[in-house]
Protein backbone atom coordinates (compact mmCIF):
# COMPACT_ATOMS: atom_id res chain seq x y z
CA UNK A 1 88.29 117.25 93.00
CA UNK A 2 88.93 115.28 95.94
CA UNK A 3 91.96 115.85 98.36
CA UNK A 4 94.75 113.33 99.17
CA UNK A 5 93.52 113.15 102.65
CA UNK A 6 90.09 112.64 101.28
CA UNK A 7 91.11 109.78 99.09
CA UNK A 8 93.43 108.29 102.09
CA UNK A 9 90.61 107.52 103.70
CA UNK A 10 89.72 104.39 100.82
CA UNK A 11 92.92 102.85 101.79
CA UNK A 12 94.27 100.60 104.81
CA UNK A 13 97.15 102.92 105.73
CA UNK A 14 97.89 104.29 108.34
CA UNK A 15 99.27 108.49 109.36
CA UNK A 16 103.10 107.39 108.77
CA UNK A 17 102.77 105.48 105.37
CA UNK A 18 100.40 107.97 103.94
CA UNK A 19 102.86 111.01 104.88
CA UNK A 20 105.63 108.95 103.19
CA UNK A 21 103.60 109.14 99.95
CA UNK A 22 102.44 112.77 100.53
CA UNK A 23 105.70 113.48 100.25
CA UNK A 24 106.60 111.42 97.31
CA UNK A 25 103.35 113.33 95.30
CA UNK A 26 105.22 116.52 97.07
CA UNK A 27 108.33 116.15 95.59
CA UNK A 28 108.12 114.47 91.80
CA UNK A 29 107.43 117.31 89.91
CA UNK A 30 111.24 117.01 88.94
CA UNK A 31 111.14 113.21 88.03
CA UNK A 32 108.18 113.68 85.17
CA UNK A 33 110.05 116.37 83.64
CA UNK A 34 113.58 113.97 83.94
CA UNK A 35 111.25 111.25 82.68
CA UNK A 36 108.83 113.65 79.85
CA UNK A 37 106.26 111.44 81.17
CA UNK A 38 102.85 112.10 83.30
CA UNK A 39 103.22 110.24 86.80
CA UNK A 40 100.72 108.62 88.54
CA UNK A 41 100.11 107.11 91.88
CA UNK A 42 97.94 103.99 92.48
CA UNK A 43 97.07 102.88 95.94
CA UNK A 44 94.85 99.84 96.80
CA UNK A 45 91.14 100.26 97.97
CA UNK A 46 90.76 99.25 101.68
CA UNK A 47 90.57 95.38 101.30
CA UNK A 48 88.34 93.42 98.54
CA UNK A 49 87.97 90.20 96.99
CA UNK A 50 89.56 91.36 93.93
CA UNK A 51 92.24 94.11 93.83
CA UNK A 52 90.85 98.05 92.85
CA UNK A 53 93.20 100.77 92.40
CA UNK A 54 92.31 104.46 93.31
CA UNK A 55 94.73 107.43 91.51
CA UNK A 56 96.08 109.06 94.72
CA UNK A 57 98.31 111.42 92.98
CA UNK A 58 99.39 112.61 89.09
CA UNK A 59 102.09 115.20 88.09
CA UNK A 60 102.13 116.15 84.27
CA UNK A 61 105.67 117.19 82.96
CA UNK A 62 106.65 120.80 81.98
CA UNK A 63 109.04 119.06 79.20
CA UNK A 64 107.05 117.23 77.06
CA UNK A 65 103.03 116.85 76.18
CA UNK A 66 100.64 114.86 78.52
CA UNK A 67 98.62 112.08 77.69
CA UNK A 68 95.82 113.52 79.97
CA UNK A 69 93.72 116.47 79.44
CA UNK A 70 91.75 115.47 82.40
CA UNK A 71 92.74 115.38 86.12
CA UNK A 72 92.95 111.38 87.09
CA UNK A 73 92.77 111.90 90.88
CA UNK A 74 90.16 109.71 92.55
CA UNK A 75 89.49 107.62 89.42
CA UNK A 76 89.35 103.93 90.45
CA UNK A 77 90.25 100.75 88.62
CA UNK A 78 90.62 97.21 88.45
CA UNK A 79 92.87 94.50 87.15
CA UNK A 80 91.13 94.34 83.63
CA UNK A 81 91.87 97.76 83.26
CA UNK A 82 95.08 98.46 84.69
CA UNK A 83 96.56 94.99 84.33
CA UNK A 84 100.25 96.25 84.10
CA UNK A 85 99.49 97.85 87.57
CA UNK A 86 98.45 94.99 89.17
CA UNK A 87 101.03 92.90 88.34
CA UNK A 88 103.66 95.34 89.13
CA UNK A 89 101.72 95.28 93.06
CA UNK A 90 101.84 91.39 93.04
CA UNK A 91 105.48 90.92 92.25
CA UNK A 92 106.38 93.87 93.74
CA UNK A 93 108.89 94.55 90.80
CA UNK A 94 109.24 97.43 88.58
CA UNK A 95 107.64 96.60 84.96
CA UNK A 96 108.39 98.26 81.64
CA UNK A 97 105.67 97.76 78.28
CA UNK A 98 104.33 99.26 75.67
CA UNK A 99 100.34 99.69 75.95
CA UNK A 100 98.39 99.50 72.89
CA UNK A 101 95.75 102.50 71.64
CA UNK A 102 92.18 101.31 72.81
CA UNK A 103 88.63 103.00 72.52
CA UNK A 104 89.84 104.62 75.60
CA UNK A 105 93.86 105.62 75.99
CA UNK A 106 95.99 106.46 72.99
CA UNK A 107 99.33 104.61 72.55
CA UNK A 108 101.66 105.05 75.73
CA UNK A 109 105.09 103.01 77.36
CA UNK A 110 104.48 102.77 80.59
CA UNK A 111 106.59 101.73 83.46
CA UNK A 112 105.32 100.60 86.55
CA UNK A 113 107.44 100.75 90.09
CA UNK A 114 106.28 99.47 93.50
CA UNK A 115 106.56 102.10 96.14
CA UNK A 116 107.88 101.08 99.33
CA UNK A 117 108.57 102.31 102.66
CA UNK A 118 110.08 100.32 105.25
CA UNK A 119 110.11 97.15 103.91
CA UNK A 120 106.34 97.79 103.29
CA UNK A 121 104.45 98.21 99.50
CA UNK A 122 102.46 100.73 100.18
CA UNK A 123 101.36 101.29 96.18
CA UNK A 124 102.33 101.38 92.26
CA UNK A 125 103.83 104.84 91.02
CA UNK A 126 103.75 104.83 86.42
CA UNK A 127 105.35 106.91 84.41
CA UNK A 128 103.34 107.08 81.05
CA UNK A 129 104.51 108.93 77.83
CA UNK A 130 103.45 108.52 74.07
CA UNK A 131 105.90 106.39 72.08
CA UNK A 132 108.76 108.08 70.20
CA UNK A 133 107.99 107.21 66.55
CA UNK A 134 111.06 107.46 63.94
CA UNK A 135 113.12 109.93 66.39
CA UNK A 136 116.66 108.81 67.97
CA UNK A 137 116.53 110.60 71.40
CA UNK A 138 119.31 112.67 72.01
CA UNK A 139 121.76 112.64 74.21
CA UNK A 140 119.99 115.01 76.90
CA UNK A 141 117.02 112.63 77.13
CA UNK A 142 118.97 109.52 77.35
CA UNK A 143 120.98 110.96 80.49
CA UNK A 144 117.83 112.39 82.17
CA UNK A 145 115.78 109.00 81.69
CA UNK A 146 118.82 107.67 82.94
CA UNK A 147 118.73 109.55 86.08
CA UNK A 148 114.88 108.83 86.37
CA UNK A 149 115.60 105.23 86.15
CA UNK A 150 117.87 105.75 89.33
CA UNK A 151 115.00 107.23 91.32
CA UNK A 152 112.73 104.42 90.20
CA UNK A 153 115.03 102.25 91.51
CA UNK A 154 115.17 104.34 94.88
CA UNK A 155 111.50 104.57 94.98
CA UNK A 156 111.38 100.75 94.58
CA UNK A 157 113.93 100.34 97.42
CA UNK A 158 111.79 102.78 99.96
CA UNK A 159 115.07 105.23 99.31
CA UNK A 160 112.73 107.74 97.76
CA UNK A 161 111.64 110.14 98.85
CA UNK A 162 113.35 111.18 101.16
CA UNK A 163 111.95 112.00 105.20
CA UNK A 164 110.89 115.22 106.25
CA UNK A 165 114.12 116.83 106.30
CA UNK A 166 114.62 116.46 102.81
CA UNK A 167 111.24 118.57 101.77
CA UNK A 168 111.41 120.17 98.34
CA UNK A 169 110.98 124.21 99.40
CA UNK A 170 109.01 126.51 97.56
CA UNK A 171 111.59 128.11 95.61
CA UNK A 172 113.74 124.62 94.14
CA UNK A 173 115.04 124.60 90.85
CA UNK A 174 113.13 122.52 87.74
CA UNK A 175 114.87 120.72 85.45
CA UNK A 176 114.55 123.29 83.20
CA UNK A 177 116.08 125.54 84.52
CA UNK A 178 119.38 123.54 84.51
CA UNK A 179 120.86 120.02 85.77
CA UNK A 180 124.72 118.50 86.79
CA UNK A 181 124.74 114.65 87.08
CA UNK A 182 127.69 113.90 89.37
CA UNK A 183 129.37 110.57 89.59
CA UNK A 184 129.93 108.45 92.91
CA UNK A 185 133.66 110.90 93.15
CA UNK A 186 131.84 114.08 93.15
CA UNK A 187 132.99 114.74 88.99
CA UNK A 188 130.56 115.51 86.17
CA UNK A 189 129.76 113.31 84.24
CA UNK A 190 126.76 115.20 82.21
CA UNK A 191 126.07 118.80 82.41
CA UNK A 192 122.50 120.17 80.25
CA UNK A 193 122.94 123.16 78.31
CA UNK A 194 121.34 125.55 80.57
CA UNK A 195 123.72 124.52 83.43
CA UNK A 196 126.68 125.66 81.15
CA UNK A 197 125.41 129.10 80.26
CA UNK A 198 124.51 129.51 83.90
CA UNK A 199 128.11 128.79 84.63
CA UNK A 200 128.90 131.08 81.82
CA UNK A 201 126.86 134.01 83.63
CA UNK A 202 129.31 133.63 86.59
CA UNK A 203 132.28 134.03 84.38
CA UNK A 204 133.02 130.21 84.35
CA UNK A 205 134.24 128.99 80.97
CA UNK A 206 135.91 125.94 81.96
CA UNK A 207 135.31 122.10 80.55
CA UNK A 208 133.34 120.83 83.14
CA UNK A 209 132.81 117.20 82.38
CA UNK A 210 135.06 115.12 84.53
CA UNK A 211 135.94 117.86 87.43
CA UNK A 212 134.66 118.44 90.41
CA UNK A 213 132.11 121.84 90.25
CA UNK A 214 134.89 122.86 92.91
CA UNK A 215 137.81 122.56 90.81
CA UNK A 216 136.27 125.18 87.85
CA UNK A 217 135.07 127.80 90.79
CA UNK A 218 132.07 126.91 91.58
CA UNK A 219 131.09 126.91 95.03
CA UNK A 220 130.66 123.21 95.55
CA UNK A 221 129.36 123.06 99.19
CA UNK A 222 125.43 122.38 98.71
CA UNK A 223 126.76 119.11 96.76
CA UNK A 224 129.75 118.39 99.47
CA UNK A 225 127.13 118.90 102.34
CA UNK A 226 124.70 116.43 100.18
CA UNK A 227 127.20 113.66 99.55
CA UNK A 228 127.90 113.59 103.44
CA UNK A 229 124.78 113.45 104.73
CA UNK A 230 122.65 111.75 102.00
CA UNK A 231 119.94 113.90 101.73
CA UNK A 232 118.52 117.08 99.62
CA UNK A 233 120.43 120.07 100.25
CA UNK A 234 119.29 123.73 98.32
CA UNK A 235 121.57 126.18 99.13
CA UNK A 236 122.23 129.91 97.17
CA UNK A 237 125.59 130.32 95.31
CA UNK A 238 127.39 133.49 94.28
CA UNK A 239 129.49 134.81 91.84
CA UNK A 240 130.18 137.99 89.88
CA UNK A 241 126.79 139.44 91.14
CA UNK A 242 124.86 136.09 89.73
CA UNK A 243 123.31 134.21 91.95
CA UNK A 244 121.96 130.32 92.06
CA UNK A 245 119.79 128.30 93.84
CA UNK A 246 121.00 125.07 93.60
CA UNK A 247 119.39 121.85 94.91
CA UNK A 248 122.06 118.56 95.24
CA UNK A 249 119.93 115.60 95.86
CA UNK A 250 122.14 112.28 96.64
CA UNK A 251 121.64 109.35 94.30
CA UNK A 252 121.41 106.42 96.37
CA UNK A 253 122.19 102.50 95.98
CA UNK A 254 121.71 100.26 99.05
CA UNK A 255 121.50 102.83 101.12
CA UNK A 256 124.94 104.42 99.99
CA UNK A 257 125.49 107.54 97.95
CA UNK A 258 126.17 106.87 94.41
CA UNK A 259 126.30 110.02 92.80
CA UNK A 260 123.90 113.09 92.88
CA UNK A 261 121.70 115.54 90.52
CA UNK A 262 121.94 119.41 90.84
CA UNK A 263 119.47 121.49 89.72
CA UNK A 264 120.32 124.72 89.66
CA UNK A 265 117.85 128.42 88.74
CA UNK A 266 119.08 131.59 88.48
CA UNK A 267 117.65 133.87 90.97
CA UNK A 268 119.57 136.90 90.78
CA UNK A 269 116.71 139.05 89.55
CA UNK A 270 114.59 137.80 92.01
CA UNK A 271 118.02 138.64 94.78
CA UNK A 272 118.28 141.99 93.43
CA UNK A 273 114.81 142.78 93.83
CA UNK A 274 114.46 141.23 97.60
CA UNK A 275 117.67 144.06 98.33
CA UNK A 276 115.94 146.89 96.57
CA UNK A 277 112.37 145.96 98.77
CA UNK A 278 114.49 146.20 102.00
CA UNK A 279 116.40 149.31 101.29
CA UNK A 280 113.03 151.04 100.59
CA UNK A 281 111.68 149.40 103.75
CA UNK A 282 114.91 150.86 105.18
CA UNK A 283 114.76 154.54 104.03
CA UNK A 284 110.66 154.67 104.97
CA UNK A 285 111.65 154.00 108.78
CA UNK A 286 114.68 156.34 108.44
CA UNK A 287 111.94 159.19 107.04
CA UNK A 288 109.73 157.73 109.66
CA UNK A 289 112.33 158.47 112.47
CA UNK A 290 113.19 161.82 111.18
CA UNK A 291 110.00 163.11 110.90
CA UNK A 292 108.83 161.88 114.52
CA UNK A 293 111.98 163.89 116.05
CA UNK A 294 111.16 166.70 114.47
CA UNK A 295 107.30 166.62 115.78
């Protein structure tokens, strides 16, 4: 399979536009879950007579099925195949439809959003999942495509992603493991289900929706800290021996902060066992120690 930097090298951009988009393919594992969609990221070829696409980048989601059992990277096309996708790079606009099933794709809606960066279009990111047949989504999926919609949006503005101080680490939450929507005030306005029993781990039984996480006891400062300084803040919380990692990452319109989504995973387990390594590292040295001075 070829490597980004290996595919970079079909294109016409240059170090600082292809980082922005290394980070963007970094950092959208949590937009196709939001979205239950596979993601993928079409850049032009370096410059021909009629416009080819190369797959730079694809994410499937870890909430719903994906519509590819093979790996798209490095797979090239052209206007006749991806039509949607060239359009969306001409008008440099963000483009909703529903594809029909051919010989050679099943059913899918896609959506199609210019990527920018500094005023620049540097590709076409789509988010493609199988129509929902005689099913009303529920409320969950109506708030998280919701909150994907406001990314696109960001993406399409060169808002998202964010620059290298707002790297995703290692360690961040999923959106499975539990998400807050906050409004432009700092209140909830839509907490998931795994959000509230983490809550309910640390003893907090409160109503959430329309307070701020401070006002209920939770320690609020990763989404203070993120509203400030509009960008991605992951910081650990504690309470009553639980302990979160929590992510805030600002919602942005125009440049301003909006609102934000937390994502929050409990690491306690993972805490508890970090302690335990350390205070066997501790009492090895202290055996260590004791042993030497008695030599």
């Amino acid at each position: 399979m070829a490597s980004f930097d290996d595919l970079a090298r079909e294109t016409d951009l240059d170090a600082a536009a292809l980082a922005h988009l290394q980070r963007l393919v970094a950092s959208w594992g949590f937009l196709a879950d939001l979205s239950f969609a596979d993601l993928l990221l079409f850049v032009p070829q370096k410059q021909e007579a009629s416009p080819r696409f190369v797959v730079m980048g694809q994410m499937r989601p870890t909430t719903s099925q994906t519509l590819y059992r093979e790996d798209q990277l490095g797979v090239v096309v052209d206007e006749t195949q991806r039509p949607l996708v060239a359009r969306a790079w001409r008008l440099g606009q963000i483009i909703d439809a529903e594809v029909e099933a051919s010989a050679r794709a099943e059913a899918a809606n896609v959506q199609c959003i210019p990527v920018y960066w500094r005023d620049t279009q540097l590709g076409v990111l789509t988010r493609e999942s199988a129509p929902s047949v005689g099913r009303r989504p529920g409320e969950l999926e109506r708030v998280y495509h919701d909150i994907f919609d406001a990314f696109a949006r960001m993406i399409a503005a060169g808002e998202f992603p964010f620059g290298a101080e707002g790297t995703e680490p290692k360690e961040s939450p999923r959106v499975g493991d539990g998400v807050v929507r906050l409004d432009e005030s700092a209140r909830v306005d839509y907490a998931s289900p795994n959000f509230v029993s983490a809550l309910h781990r640390m003893g907090i039984h409160a109503n959430v929706l329309g307070a701020r996480l401070g006002e209920v006891g939770f320690d609020e400062a990763p989404v203070r800290a993120a509203f400030a300084i509009g960008l991605p803040i992951t910081e650990e919380v504690e309470l009553k021996d639980v302990t979160l990692l929590v992510r805030a990452i600002p919602l942005l319109d125009h440049g301003k902060v909006a609102g934000a989504l937390a994502l929050v995973r409990d690491v306690s387990e993972l805490r508890r066992r970090d302690r335990l390594l350390v205070s066997k590292d501790v009492l090895i040295r202290e055996m260590h120690h004791r042993v030497k001075n008695n030599l």
